[in-house]
C-alpha atoms as a PDB file:
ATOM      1  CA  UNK A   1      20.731  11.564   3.336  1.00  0.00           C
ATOM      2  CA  UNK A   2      19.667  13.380   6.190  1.00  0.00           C
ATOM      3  CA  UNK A   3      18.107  11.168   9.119  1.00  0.00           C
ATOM      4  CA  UNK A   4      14.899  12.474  11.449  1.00  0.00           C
ATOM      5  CA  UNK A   5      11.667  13.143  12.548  1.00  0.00           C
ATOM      6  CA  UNK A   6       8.928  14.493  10.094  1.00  0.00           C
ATOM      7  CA  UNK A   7       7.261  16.276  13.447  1.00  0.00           C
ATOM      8  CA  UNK A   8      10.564  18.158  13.934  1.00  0.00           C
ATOM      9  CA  UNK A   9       9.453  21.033  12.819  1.00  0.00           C
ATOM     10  CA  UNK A  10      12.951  23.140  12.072  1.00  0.00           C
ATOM     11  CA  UNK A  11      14.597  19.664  10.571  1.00  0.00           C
ATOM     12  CA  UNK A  12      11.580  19.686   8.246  1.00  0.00           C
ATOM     13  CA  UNK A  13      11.721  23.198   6.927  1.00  0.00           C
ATOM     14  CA  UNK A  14      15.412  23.590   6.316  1.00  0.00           C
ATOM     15  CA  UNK A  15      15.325  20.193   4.280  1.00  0.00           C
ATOM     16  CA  UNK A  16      12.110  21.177   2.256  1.00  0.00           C
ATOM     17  CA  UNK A  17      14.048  24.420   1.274  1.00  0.00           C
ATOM     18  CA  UNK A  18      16.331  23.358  -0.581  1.00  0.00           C
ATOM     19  CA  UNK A  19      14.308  20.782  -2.271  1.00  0.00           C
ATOM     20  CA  UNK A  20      12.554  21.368  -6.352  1.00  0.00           C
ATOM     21  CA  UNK A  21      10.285  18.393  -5.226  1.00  0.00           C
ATOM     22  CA  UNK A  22       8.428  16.277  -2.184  1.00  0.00           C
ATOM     23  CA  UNK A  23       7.460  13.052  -2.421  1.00  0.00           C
ATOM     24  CA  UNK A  24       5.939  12.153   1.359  1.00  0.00           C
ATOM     25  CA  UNK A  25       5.883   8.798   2.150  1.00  0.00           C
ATOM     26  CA  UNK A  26       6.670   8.926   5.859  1.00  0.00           C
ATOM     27  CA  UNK A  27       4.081   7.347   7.891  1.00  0.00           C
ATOM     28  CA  UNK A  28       3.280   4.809  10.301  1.00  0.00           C
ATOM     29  CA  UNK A  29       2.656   2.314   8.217  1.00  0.00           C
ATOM     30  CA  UNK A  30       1.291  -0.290   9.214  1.00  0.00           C
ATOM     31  CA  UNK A  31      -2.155  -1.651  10.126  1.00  0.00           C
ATOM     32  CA  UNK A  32      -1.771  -3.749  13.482  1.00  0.00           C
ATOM     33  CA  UNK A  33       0.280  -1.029  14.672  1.00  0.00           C
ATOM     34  CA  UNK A  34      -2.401   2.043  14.145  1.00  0.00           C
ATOM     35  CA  UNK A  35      -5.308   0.135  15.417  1.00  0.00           C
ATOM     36  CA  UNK A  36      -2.968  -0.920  18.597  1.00  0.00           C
ATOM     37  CA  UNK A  37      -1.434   2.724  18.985  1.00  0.00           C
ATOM     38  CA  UNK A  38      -3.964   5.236  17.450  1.00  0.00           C
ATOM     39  CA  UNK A  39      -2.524   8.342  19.004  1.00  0.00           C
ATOM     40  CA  UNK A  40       0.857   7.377  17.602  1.00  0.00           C
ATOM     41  CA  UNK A  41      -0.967   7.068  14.122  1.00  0.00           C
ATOM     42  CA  UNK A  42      -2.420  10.148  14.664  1.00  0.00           C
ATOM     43  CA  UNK A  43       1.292  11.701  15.916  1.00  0.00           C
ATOM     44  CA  UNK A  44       2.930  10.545  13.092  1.00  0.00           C
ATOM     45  CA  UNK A  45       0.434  10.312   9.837  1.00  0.00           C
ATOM     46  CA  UNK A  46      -1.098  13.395  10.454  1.00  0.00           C
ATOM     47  CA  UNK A  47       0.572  15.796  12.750  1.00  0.00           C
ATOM     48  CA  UNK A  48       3.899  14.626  10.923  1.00  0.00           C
ATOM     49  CA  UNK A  49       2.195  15.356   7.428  1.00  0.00           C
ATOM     50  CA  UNK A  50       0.939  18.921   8.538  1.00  0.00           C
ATOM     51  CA  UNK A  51       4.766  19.817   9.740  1.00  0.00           C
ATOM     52  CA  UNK A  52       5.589  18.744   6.209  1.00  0.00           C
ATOM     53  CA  UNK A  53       2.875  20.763   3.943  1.00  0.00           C
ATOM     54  CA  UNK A  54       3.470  23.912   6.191  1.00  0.00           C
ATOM     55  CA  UNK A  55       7.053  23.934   4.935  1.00  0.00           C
ATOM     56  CA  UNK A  56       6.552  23.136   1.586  1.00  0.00           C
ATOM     57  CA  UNK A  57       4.274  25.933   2.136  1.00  0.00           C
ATOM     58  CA  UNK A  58       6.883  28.633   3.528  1.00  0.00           C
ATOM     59  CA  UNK A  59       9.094  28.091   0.155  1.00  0.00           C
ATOM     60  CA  UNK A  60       8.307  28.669  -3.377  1.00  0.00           C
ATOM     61  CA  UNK A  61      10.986  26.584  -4.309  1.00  0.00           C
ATOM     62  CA  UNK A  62       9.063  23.376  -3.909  1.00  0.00           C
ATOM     63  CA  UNK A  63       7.077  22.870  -7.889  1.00  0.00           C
ATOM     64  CA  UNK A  64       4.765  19.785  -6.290  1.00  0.00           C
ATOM     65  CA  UNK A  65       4.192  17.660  -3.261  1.00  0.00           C
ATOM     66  CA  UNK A  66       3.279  13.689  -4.119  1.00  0.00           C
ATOM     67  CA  UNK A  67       1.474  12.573  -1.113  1.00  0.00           C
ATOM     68  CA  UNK A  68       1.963   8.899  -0.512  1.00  0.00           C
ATOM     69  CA  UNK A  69      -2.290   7.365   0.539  1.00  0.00           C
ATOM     70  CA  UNK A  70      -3.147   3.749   0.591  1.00  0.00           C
ATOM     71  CA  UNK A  71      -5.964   1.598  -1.109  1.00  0.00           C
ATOM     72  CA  UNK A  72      -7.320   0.970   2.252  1.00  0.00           C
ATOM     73  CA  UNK A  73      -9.042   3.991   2.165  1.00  0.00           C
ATOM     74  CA  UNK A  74     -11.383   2.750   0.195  1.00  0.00           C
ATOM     75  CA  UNK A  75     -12.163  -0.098   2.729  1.00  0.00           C
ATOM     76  CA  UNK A  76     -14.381  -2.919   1.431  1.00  0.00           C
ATOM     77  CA  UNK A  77     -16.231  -0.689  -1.069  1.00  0.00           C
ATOM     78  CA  UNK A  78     -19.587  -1.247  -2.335  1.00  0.00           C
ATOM     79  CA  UNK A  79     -20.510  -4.147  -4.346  1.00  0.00           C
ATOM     80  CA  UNK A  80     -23.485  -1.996  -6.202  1.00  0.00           C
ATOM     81  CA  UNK A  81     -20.982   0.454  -7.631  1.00  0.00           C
ATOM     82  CA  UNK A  82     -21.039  -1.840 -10.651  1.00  0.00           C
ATOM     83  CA  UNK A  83     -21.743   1.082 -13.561  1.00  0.00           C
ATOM     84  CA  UNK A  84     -21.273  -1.189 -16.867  1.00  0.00           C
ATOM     85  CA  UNK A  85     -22.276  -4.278 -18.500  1.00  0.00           C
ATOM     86  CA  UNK A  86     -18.405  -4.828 -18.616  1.00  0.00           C
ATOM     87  CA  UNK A  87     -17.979  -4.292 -15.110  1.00  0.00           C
ATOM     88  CA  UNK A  88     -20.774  -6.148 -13.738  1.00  0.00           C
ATOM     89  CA  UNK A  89     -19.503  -9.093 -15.866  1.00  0.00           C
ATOM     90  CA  UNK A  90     -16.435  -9.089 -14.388  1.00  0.00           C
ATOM     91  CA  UNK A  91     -17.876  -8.797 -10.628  1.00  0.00           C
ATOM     92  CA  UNK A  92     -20.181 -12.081 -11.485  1.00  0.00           C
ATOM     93  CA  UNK A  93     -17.123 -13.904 -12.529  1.00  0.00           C
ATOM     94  CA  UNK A  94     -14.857 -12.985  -9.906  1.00  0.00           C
ATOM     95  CA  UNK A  95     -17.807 -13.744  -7.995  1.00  0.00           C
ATOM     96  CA  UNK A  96     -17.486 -17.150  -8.528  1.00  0.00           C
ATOM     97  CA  UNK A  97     -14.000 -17.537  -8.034  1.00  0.00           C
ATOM     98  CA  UNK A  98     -13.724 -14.976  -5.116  1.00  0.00           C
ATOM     99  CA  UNK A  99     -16.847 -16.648  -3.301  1.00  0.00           C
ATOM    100  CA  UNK A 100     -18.244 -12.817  -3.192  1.00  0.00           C
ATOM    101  CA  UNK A 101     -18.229  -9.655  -4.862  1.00  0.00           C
ATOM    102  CA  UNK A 102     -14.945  -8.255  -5.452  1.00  0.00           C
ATOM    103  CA  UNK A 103     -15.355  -4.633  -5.815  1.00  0.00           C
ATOM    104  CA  UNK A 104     -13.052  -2.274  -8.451  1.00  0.00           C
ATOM    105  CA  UNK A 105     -12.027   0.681  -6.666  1.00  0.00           C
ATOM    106  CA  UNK A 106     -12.425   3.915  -9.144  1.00  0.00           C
ATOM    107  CA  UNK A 107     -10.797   7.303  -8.399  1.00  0.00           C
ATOM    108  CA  UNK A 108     -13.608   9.483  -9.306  1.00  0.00           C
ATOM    109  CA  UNK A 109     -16.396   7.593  -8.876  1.00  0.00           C
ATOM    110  CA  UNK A 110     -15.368   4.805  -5.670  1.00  0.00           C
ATOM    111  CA  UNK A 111     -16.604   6.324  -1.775  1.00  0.00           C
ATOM    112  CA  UNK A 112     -14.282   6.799   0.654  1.00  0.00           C
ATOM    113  CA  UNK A 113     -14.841   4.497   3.424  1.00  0.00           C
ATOM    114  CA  UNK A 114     -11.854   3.474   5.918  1.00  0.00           C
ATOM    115  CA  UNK A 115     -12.326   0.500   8.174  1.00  0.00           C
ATOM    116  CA  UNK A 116      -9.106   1.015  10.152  1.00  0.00           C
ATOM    117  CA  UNK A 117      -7.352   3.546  12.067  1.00  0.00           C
ATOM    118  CA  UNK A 118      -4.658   3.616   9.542  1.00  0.00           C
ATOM    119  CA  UNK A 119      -7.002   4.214   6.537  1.00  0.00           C
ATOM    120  CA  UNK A 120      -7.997   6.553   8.573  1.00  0.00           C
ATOM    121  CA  UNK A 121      -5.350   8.942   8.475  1.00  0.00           C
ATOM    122  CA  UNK A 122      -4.432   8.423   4.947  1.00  0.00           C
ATOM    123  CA  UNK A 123      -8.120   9.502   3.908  1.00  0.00           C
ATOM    124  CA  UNK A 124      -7.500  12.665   6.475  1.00  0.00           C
ATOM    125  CA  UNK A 125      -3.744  13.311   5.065  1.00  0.00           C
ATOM    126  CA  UNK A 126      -5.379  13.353   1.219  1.00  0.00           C
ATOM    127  CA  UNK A 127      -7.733  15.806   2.214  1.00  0.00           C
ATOM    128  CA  UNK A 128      -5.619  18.116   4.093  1.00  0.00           C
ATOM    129  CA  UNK A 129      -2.822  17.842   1.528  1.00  0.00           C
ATOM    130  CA  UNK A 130      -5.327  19.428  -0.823  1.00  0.00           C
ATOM    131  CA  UNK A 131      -6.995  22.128   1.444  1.00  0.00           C
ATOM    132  CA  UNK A 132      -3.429  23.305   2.373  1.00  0.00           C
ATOM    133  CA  UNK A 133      -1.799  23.398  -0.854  1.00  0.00           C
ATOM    134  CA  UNK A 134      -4.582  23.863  -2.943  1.00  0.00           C
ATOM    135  CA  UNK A 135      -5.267  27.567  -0.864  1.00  0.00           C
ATOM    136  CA  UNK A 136      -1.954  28.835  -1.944  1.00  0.00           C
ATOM    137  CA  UNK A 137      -2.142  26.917  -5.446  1.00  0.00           C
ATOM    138  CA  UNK A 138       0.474  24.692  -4.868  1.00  0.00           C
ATOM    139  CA  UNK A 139       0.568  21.405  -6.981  1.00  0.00           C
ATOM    140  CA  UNK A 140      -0.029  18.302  -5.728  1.00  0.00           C
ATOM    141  CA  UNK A 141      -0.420  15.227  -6.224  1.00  0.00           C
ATOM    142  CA  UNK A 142      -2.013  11.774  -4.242  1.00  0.00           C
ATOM    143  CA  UNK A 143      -0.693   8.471  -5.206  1.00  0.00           C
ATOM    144  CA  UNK A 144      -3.153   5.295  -3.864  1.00  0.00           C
ATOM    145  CA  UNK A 145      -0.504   2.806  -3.097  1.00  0.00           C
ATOM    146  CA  UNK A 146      -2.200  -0.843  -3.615  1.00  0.00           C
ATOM    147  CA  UNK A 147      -0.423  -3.781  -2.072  1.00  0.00           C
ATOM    148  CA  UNK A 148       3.297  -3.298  -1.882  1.00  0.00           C
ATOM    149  CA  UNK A 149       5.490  -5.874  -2.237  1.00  0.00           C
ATOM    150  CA  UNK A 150       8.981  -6.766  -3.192  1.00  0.00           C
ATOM    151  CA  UNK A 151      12.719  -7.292  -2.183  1.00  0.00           C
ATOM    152  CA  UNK A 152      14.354  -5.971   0.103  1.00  0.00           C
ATOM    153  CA  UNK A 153      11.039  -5.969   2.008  1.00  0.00           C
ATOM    154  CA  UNK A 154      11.237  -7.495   5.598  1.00  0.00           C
ATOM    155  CA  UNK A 155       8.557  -8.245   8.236  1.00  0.00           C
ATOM    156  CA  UNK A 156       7.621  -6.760  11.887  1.00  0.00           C
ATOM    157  CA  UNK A 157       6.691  -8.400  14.288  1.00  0.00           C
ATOM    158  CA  UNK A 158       2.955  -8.376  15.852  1.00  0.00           C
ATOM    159  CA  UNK A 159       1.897  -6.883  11.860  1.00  0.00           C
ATOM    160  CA  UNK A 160      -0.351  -9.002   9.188  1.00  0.00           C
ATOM    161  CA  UNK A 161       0.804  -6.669   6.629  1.00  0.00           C
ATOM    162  CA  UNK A 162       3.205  -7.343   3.899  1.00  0.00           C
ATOM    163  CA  UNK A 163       1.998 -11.194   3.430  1.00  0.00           C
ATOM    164  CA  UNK A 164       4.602 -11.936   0.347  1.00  0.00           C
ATOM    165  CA  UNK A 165       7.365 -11.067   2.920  1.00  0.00           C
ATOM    166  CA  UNK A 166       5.566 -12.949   5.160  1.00  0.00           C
ATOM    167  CA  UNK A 167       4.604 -15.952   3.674  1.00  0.00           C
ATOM    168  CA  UNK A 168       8.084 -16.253   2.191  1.00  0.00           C
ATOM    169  CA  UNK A 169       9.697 -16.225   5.497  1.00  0.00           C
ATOM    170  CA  UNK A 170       7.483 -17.709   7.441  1.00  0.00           C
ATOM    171  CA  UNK A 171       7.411 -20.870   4.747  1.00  0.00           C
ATOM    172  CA  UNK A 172      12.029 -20.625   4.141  1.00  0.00           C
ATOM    173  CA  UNK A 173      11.769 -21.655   8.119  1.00  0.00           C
ATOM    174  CA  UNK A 174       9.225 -24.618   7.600  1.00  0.00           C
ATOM    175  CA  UNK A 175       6.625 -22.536   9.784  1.00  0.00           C
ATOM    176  CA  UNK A 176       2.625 -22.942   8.421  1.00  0.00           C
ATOM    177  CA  UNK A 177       1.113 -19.810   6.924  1.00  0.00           C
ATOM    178  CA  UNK A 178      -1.661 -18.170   8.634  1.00  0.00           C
ATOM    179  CA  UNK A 179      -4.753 -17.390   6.254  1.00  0.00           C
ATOM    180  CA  UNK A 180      -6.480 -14.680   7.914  1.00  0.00           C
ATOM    181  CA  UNK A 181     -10.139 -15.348   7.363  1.00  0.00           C
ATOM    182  CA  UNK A 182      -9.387 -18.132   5.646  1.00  0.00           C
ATOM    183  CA  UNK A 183      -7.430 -16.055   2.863  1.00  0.00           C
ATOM    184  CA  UNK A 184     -10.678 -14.797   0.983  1.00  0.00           C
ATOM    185  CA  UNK A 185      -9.326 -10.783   1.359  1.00  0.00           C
ATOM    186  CA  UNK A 186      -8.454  -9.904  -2.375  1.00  0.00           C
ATOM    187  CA  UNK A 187      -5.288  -7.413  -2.600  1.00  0.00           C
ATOM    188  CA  UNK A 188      -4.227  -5.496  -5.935  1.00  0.00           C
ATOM    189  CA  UNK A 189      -0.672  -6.716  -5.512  1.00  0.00           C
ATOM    190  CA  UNK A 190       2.237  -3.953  -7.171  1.00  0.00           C
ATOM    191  CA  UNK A 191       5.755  -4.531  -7.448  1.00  0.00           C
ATOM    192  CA  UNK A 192       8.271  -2.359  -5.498  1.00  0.00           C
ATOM    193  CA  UNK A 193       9.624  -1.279  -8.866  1.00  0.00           C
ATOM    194  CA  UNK A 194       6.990  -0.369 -10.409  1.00  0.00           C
ATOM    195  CA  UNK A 195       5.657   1.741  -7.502  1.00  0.00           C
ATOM    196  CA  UNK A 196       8.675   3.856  -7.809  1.00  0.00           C
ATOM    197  CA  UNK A 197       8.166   4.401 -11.571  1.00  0.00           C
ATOM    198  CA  UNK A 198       4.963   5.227 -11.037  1.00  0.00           C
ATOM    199  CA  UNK A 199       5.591   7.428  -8.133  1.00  0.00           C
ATOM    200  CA  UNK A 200       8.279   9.852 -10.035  1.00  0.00           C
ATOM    201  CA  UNK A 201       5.947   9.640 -13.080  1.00  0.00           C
ATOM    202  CA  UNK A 202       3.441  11.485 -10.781  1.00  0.00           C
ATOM    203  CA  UNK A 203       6.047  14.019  -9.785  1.00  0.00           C
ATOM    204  CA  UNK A 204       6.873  15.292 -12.704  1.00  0.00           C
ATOM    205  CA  UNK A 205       4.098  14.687 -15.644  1.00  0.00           C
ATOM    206  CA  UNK A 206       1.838  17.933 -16.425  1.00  0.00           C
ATOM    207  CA  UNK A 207      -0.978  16.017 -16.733  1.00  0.00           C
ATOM    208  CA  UNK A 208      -1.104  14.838 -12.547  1.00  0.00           C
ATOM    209  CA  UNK A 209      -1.497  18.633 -11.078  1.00  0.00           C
ATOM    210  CA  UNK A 210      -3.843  17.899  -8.173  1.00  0.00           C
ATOM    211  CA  UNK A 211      -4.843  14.282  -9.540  1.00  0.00           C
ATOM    212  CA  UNK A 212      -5.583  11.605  -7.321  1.00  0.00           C
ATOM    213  CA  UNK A 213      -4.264   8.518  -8.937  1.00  0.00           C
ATOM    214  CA  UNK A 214      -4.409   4.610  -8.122  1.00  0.00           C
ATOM    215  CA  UNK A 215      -0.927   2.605  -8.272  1.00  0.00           C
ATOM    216  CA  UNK A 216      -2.039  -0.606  -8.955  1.00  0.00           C
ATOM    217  CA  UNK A 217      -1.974  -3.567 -11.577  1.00  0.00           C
ATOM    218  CA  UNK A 218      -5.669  -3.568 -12.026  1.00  0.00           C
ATOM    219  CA  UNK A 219      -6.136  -7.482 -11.258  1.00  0.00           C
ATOM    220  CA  UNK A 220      -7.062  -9.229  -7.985  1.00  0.00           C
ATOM    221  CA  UNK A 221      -5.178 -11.373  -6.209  1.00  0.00           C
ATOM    222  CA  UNK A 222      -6.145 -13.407  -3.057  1.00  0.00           C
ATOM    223  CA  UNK A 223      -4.180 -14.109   0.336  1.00  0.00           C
ATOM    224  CA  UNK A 224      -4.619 -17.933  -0.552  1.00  0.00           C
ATOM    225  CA  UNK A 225      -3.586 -17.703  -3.951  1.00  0.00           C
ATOM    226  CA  UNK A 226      -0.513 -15.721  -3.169  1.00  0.00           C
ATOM    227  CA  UNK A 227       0.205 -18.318  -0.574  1.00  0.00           C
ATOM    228  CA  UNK A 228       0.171 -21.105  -3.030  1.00  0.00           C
ATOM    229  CA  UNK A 229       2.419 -19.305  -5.052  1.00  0.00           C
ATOM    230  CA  UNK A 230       4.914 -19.504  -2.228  1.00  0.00           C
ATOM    231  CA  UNK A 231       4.020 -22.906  -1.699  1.00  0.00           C
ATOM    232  CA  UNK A 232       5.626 -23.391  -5.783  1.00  0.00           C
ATOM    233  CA  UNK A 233       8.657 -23.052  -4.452  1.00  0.00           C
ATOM    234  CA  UNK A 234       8.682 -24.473  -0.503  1.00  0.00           C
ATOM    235  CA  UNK A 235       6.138 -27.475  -1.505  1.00  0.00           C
ATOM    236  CA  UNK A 236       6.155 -28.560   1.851  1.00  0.00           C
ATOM    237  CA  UNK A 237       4.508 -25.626   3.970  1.00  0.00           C
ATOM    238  CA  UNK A 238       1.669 -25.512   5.076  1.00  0.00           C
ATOM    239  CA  UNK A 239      -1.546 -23.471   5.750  1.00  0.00           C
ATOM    240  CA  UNK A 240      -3.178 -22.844   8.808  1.00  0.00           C
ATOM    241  CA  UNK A 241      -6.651 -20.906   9.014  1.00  0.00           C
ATOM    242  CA  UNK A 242      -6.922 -17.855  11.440  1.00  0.00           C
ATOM    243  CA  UNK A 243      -9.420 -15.330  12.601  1.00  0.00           C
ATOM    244  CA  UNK A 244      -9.726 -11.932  10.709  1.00  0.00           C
ATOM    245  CA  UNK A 245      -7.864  -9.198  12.557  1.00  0.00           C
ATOM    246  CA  UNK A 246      -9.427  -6.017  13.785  1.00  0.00           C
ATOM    247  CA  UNK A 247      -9.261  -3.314  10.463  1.00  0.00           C
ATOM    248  CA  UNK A 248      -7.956  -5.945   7.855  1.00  0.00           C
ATOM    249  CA  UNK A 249     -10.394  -4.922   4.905  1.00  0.00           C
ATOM    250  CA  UNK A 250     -11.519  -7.394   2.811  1.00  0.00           C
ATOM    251  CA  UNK A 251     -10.368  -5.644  -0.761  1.00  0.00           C
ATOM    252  CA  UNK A 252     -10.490  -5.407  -4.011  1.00  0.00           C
ATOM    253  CA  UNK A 253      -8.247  -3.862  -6.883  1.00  0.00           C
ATOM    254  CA  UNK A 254      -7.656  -1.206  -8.738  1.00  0.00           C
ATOM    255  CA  UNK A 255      -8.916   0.798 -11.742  1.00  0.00           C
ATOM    256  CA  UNK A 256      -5.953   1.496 -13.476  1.00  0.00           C
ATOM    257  CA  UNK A 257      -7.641   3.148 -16.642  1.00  0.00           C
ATOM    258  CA  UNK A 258      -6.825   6.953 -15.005  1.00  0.00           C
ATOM    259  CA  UNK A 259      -3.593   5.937 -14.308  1.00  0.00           C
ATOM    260  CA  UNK A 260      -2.396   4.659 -17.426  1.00  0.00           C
ATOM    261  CA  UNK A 261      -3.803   8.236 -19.078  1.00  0.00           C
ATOM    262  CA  UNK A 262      -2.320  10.314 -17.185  1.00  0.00           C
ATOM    263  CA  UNK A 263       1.137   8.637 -16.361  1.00  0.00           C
ATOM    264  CA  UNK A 264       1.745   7.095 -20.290  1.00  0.00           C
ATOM    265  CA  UNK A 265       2.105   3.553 -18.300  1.00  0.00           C
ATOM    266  CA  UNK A 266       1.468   0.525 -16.910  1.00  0.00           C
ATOM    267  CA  UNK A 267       2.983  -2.101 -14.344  1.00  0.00           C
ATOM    268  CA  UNK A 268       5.600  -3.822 -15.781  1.00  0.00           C
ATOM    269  CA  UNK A 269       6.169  -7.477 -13.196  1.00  0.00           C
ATOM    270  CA  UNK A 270       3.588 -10.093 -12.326  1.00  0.00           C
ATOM    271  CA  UNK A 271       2.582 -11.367  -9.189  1.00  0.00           C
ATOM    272  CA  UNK A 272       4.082 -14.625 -10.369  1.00  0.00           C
ATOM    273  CA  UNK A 273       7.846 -13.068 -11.356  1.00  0.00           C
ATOM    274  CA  UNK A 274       7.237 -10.759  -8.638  1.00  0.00           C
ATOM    275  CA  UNK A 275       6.768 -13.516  -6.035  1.00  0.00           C
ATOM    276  CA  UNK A 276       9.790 -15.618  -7.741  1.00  0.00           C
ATOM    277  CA  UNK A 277      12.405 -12.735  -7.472  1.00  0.00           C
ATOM    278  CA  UNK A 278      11.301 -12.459  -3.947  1.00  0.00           C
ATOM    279  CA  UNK A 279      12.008 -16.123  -2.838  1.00  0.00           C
ATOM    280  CA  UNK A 280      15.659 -15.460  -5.436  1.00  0.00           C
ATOM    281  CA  UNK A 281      16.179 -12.683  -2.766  1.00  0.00           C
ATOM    282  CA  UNK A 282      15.552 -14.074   0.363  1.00  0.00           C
ATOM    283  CA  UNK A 283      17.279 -17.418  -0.159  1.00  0.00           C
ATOM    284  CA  UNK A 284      20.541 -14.973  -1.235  1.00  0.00           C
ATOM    285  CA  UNK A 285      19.721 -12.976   1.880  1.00  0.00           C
ATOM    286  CA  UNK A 286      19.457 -14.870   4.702  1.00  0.00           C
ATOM    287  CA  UNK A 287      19.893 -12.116   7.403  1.00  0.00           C
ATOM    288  CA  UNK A 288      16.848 -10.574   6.476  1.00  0.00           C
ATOM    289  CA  UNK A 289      15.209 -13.180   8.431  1.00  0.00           C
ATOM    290  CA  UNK A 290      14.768 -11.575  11.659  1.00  0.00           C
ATOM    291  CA  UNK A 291      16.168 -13.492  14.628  1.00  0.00           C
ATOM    292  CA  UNK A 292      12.755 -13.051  16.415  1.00  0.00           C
ATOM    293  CA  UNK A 293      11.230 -15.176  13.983  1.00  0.00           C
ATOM    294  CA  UNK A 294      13.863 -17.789  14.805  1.00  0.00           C
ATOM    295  CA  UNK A 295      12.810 -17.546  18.127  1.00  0.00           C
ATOM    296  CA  UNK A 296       9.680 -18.862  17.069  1.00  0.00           C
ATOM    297  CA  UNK A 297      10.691 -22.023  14.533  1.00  0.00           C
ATOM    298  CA  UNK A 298      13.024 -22.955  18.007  1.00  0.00           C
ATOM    299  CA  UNK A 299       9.758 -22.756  20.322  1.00  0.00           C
ATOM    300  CA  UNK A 300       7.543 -24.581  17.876  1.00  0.00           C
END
């Protein structure tokens, strides 16, 4: 393991030498913090991704590059993108449990449309990682991370991202869950694990040269729904209803048709198990709740 900064620029190139493959992942990752600091996002999520492709560039060694993007760039997508009877269907019923349309967000055929400074450079770092390699026909590959979640995940503070983490801790301290918005914003919640598999499955199958690939489950999940599954196991939390914050996109899910072609798979653990191993975790792990969050249950 070697320990630094992707915007050192000699650190970078001596590692990426002597590597066959890249998988780039390092980022400032995390909505609040962008839209707070967005000269540190742009520091780090795009100057810090350039340093990287210009050494993978110096070496031939290097056989592809999987750059890590985000769902968000796809923002809040467009609720007329509906192209099928099927689809449409589905939109009208989830419709009526969602309260409003809950858009499918397609590789090929889904706009690019960030609402935060964070999506931001994630839509930026997909198109320079194919300008850059693509000009000296290196391979590549982008991965669309959906929702993330999963042990050993932990929280930051001042961040609304990460909400299974969240909710988990927040509710194994007796503290109320905030619902952003009321908890309406549908996320395409993944598994840790099977983000991985997916991940090296994109680094080393044929068929993902210079594909552009969603890593999602393909079925929408609410903030409030994920909430009550944390309220399964800590019946006696609580929700509490907040205001929306700045950049937090209302969502959808992903189109996981492309990805099961070209990867030969699919996502393995539901939300449900997902959640439960979580909880397993976290009661068997008590450091990883943070003392500032202590800090709080003692103020309340």
């Amino acid at each position: 393991m070697i320990v630094g900064d992707i915007r050192d620029t000699a650190l970078v190139a001596r590692t990426v030498a002597g590597c066959d493959y890249v998988i780039h992942a390092a980022a400032l990752a995390d909505v609040a913090a962008c839209t707070r600091a967005p000269r540190a996002a742009i520091d780090i999520n795009i100057t810090g991704l350039q340093v990287v492709l210009d050494a993978v560039v110096s070496t031939e060694r290097v056989q592809r590059l999987v750059y890590v993007s985000s769902a968000s760039v796809y923002g809040d997508g467009n609720p007329d993108e509906a192209s099928s009877a099927e689809l449409r269907t589905m939109r009208q019923m989830l419709e009526s449990v969602y309260g409003r349309v809950v858009p499918q967000f397609h590789e090929q055929t889904s706009p690019v449309r960030p609402v935060s400074v964070y999506a931001n450079t994630k839509a930026f770092g997909e198109t320079q990682t194919a300008l850059t390699l693509g000009a000296v026909g290196a391979s590549y590959t982008v991965v669309r991370y959906f929702s993330v979640y999963g042990e050993p995940q932990t929280i930051k503070p001042n961040s609304h991202s990460w909400m299974v983490a969240w909710f988990a801790a927040r509710a194994a301290l007796g503290l109320p869950l905030y619902l952003n918005g009321g908890g309406h914003q549908v996320r395409d919640l993944i598994h840790v694990d099977d983000v991985a598999e997916a991940t090296l499955r994109a680094l080393v199958s044929p068929q993902t040269h210079t594909e552009t690939i969603n890593i999602g489950t393909g079925k929408p999940t609410s903030v409030r729904q994920v909430a009550e599954l944390i309220r399964d196991h800590y019946p006696n939390v609580q929700f509490m209803e907040t205001p929306m914050p700045p950049g937090d996109p209302l969502g959808g899910y992903a189109s996981t048709r492309r990805m099961a072609a070209v990867l030969g798979w699919t996502p393995k653990i539901t939300v449900g198990d997902g959640v439960a191993r979580y909880v397993a975790w976290l009661r068997k792990t008590p450091a990883a709740l943070p003392a500032w969050l202590f800090q709080v249950t003692s103020a309340r």
